[in-house]
N, C-alpha and C. Protein backbone atom coordinates (compact mmCIF):
# COMPACT_ATOMS: atom_id res chain seq x y z
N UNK A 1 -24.90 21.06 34.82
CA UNK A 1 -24.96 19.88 33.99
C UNK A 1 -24.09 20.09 32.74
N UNK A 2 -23.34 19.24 32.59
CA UNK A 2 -22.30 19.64 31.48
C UNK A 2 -22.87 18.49 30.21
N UNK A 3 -23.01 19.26 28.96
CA UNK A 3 -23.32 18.78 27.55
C UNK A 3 -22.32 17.33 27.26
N UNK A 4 -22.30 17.03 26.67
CA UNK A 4 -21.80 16.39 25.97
C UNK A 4 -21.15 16.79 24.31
N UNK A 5 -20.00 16.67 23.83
CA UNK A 5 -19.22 17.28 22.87
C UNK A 5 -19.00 16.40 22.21
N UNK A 6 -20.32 16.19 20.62
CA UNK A 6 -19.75 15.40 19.70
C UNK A 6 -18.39 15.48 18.96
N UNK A 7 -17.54 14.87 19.04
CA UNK A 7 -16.36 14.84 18.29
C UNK A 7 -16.50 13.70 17.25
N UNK A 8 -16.07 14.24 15.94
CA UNK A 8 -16.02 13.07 14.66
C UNK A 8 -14.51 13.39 14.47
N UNK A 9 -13.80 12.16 14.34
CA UNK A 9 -11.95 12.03 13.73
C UNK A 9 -12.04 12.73 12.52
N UNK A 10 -11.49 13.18 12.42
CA UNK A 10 -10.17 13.47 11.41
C UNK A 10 -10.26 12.40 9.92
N UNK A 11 -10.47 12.42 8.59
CA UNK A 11 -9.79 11.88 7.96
C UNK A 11 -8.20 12.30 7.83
N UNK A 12 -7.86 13.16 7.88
CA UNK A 12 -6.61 13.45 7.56
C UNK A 12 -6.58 14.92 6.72
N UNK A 13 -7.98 14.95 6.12
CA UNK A 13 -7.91 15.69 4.88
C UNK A 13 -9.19 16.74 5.29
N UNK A 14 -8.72 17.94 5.66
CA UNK A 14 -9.62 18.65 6.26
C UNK A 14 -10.76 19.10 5.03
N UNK A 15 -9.64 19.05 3.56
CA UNK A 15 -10.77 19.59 2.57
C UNK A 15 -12.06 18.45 2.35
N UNK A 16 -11.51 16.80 2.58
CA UNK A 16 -12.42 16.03 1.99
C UNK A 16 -13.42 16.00 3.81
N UNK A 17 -13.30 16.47 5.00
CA UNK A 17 -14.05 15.87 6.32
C UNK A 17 -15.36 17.13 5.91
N UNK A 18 -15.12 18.26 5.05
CA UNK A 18 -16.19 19.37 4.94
C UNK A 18 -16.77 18.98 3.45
N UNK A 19 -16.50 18.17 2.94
CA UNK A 19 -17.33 18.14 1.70
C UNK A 19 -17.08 18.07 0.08
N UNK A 20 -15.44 18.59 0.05
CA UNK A 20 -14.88 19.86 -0.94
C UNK A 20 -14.95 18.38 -2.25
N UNK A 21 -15.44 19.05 -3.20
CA UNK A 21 -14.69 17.78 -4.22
C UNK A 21 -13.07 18.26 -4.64
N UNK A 22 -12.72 17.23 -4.72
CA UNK A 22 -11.27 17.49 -5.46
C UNK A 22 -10.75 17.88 -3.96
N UNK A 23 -10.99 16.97 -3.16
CA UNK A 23 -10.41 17.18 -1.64
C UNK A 23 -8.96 16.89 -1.89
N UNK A 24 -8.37 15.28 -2.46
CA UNK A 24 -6.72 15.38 -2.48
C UNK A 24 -5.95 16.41 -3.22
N UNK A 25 -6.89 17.00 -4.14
CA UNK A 25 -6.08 18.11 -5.00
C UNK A 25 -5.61 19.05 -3.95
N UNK A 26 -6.80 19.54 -3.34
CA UNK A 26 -6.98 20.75 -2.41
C UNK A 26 -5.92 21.04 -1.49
N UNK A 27 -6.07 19.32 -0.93
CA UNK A 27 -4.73 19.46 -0.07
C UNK A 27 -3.46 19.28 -0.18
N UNK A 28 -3.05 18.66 -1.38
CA UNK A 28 -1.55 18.56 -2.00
C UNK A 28 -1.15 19.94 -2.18
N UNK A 29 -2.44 21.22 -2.58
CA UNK A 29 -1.78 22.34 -3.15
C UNK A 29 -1.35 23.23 -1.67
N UNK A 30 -2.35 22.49 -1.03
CA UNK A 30 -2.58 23.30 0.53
C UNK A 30 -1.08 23.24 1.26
N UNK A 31 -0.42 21.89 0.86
CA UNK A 31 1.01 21.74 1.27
C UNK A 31 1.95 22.53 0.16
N UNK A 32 1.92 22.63 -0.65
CA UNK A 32 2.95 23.25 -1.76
C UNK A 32 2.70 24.77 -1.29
N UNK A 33 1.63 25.10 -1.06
CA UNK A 33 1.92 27.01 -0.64
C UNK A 33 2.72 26.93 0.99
N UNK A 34 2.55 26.07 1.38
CA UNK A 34 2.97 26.05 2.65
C UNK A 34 4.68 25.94 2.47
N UNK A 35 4.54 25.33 1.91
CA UNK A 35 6.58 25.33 1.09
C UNK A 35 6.74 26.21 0.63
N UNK A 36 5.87 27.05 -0.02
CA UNK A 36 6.29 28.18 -0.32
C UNK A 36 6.31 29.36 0.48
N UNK A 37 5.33 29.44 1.67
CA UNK A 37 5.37 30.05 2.94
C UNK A 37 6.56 30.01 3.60
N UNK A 38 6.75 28.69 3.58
CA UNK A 38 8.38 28.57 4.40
C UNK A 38 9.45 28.53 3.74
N UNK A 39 9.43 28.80 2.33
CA UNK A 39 10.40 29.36 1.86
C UNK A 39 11.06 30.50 2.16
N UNK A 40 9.52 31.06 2.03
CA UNK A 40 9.70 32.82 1.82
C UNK A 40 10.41 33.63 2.65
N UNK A 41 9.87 32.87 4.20
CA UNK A 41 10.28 32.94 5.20
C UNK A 41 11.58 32.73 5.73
N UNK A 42 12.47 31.31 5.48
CA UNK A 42 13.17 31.04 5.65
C UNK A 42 14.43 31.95 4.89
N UNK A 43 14.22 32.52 3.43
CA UNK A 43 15.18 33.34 2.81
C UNK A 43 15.04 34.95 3.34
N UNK A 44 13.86 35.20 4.33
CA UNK A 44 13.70 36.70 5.25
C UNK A 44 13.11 37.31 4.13
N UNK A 45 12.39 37.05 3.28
CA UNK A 45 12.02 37.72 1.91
C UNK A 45 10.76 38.86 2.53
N UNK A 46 10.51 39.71 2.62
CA UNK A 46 9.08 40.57 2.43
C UNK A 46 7.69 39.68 1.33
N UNK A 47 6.92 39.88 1.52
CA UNK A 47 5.66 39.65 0.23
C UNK A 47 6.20 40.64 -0.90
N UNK A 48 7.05 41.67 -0.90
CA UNK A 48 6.86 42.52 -2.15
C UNK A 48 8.50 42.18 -2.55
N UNK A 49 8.92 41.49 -1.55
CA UNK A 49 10.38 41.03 -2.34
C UNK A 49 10.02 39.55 -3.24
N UNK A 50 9.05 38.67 -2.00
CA UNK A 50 8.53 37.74 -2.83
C UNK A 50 7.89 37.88 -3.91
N UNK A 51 7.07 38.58 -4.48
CA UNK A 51 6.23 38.98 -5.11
C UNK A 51 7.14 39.54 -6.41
N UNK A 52 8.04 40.38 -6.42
CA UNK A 52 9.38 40.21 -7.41
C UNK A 52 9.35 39.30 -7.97
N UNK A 53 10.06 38.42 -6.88
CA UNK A 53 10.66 37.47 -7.36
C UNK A 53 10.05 36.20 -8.21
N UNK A 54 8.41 36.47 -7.80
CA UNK A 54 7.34 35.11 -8.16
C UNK A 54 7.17 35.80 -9.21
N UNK A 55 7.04 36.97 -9.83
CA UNK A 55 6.27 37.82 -10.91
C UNK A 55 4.88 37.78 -10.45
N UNK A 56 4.89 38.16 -9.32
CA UNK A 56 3.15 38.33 -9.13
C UNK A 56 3.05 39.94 -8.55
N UNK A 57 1.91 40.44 -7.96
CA UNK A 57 1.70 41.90 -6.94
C UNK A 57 1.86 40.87 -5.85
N UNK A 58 2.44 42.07 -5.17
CA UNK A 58 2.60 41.75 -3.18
C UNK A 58 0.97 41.24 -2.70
N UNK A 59 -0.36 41.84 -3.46
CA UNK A 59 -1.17 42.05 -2.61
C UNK A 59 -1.40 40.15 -3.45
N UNK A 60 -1.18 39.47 -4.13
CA UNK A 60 -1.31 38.03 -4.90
C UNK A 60 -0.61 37.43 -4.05
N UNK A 61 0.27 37.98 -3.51
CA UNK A 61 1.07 36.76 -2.36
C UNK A 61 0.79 37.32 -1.47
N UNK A 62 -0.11 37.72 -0.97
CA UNK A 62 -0.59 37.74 0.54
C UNK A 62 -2.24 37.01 0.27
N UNK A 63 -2.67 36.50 -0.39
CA UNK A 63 -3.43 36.01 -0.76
C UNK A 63 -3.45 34.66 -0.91
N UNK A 64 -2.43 34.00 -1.88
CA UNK A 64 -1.89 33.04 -2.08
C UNK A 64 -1.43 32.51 -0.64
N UNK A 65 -0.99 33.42 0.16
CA UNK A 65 0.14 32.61 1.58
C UNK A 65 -1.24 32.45 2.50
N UNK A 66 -2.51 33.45 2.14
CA UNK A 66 -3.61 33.18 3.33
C UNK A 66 -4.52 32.14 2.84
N UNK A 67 -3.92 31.27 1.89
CA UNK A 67 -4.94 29.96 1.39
C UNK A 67 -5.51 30.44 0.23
N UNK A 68 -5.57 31.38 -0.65
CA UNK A 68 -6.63 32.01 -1.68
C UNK A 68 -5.80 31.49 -2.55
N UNK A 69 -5.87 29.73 -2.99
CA UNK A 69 -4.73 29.03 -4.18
C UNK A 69 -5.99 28.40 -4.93
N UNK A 70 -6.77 28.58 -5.08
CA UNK A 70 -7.99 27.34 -5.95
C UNK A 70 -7.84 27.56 -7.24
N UNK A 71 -7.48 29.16 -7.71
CA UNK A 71 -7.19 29.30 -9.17
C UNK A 71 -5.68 29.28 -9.93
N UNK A 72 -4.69 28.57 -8.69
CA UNK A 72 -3.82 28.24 -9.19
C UNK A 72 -3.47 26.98 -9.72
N UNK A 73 -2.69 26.71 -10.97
CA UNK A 73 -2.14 25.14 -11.07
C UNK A 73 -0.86 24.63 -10.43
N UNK A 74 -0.87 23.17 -10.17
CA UNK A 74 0.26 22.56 -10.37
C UNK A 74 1.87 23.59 -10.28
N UNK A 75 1.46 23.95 -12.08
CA UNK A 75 2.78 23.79 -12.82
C UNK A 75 3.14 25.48 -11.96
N UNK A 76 1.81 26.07 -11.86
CA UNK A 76 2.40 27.44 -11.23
C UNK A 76 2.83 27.05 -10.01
N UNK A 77 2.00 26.52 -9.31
CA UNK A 77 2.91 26.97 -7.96
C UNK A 77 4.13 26.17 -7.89
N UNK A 78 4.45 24.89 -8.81
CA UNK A 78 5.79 24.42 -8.92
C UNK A 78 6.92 25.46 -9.42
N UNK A 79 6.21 26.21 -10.33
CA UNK A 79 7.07 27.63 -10.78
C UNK A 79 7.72 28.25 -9.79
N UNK A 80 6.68 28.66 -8.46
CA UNK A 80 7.24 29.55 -7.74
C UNK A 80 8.10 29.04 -6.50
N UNK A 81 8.05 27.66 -6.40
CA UNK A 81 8.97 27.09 -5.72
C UNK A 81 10.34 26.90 -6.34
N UNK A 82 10.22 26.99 -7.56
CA UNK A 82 11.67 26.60 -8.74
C UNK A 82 12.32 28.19 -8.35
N UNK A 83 11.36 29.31 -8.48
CA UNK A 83 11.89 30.54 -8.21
C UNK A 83 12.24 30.72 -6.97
N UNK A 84 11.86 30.16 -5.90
CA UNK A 84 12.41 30.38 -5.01
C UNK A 84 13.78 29.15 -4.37
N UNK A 85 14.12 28.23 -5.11
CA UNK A 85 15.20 27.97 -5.09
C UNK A 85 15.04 26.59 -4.97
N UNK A 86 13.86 25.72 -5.16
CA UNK A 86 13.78 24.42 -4.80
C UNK A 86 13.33 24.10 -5.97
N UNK A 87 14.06 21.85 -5.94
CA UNK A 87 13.70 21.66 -7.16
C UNK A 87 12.55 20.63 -7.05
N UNK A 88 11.68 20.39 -8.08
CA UNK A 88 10.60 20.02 -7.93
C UNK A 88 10.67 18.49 -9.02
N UNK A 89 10.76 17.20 -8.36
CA UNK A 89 10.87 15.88 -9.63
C UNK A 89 8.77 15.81 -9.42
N UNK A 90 8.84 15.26 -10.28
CA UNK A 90 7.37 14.40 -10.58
C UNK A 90 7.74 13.43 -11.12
N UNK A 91 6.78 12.14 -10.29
CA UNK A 91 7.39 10.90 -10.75
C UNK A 91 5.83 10.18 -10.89
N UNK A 92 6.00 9.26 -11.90
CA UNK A 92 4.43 8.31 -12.27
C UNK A 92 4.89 7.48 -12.19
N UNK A 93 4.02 6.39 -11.40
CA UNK A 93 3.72 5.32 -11.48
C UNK A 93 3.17 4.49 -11.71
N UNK A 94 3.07 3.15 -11.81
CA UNK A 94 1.97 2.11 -12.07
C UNK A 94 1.53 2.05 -10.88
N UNK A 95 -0.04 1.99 -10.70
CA UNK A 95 -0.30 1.45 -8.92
C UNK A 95 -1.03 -0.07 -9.41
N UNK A 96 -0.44 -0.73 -8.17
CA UNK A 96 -1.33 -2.09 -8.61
C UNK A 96 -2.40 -2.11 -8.41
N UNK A 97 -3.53 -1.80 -7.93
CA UNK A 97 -4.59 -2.07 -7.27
C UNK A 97 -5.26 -0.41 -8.01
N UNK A 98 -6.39 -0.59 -8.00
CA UNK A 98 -7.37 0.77 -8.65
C UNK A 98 -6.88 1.86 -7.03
N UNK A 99 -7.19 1.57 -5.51
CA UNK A 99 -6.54 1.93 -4.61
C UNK A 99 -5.83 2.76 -4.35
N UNK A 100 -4.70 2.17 -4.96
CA UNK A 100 -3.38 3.03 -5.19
C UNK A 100 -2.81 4.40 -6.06
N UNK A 101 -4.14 3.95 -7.31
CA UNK A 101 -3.97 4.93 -8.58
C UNK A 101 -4.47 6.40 -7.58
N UNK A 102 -3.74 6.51 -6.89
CA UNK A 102 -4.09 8.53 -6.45
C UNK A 102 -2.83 9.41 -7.05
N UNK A 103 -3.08 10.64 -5.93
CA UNK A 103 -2.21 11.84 -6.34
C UNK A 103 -1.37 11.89 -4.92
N UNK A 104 -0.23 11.68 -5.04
CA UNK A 104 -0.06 11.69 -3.40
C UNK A 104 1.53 13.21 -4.11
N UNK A 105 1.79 13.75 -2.93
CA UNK A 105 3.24 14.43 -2.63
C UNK A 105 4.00 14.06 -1.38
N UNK A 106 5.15 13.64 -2.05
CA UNK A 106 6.08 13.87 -1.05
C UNK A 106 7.20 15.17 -1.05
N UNK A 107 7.35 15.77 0.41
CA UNK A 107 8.29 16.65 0.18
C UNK A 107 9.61 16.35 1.58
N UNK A 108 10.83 16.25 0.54
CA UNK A 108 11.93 16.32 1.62
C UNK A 108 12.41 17.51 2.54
N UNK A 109 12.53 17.47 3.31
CA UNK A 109 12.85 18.44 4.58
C UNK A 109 14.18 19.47 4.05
């Protein structure tokens, strides 16, 4: 006799489907280390070449790249993308609708 397998969708936002407050934060930053993952990667860097180069220890960016970002800000991990060679605009807007007023990122390829 085979069970049956509740499945619930997806919001999109794995931090807000478990609970997390500050779920869009969570996951905007969740994408910015990931740019910085594939930075790192993409320039063949080591963690202790990265780690140079970010001003952090090797053992902070192996930490940072395994998700351990909650005590980072913004402006840092925009730092370490500027250090690693990308540039970072921030742009504000008016949103019309209360709706709209979020935090969204876009990143170009």
């Amino acid at each position: 006799m085979r069970k049956k397998v509740r499945v619930t969708k997806s919001s999109g936002n794995v931090f807000a489907d478990i609970g997390l407050p500050n779920a869009a934060a969570h996951s905007i930053k969740a994408d910015i280390v990931l740019r910085i993952a594939a930075r790192i990667k993409s320039k063949g860097l080591t963690q202790a070449k990265a780690a140079s180069l970010l001003g952090l220890a090797q053992p902070d960016v192996s930490k940072l790249l395994r998700g351990h970002f909650a005590g980072y800000s913004y402006d840092r991990l925009f730092g370490y993308l500027n250090a690693l060679g990308e540039k970072v605009c921030i742009e504000i807007s008016e949103a019309k609708t209360k709706k709209e007023a979020r935090l969204e990122l876009e990143m170009a390829d």
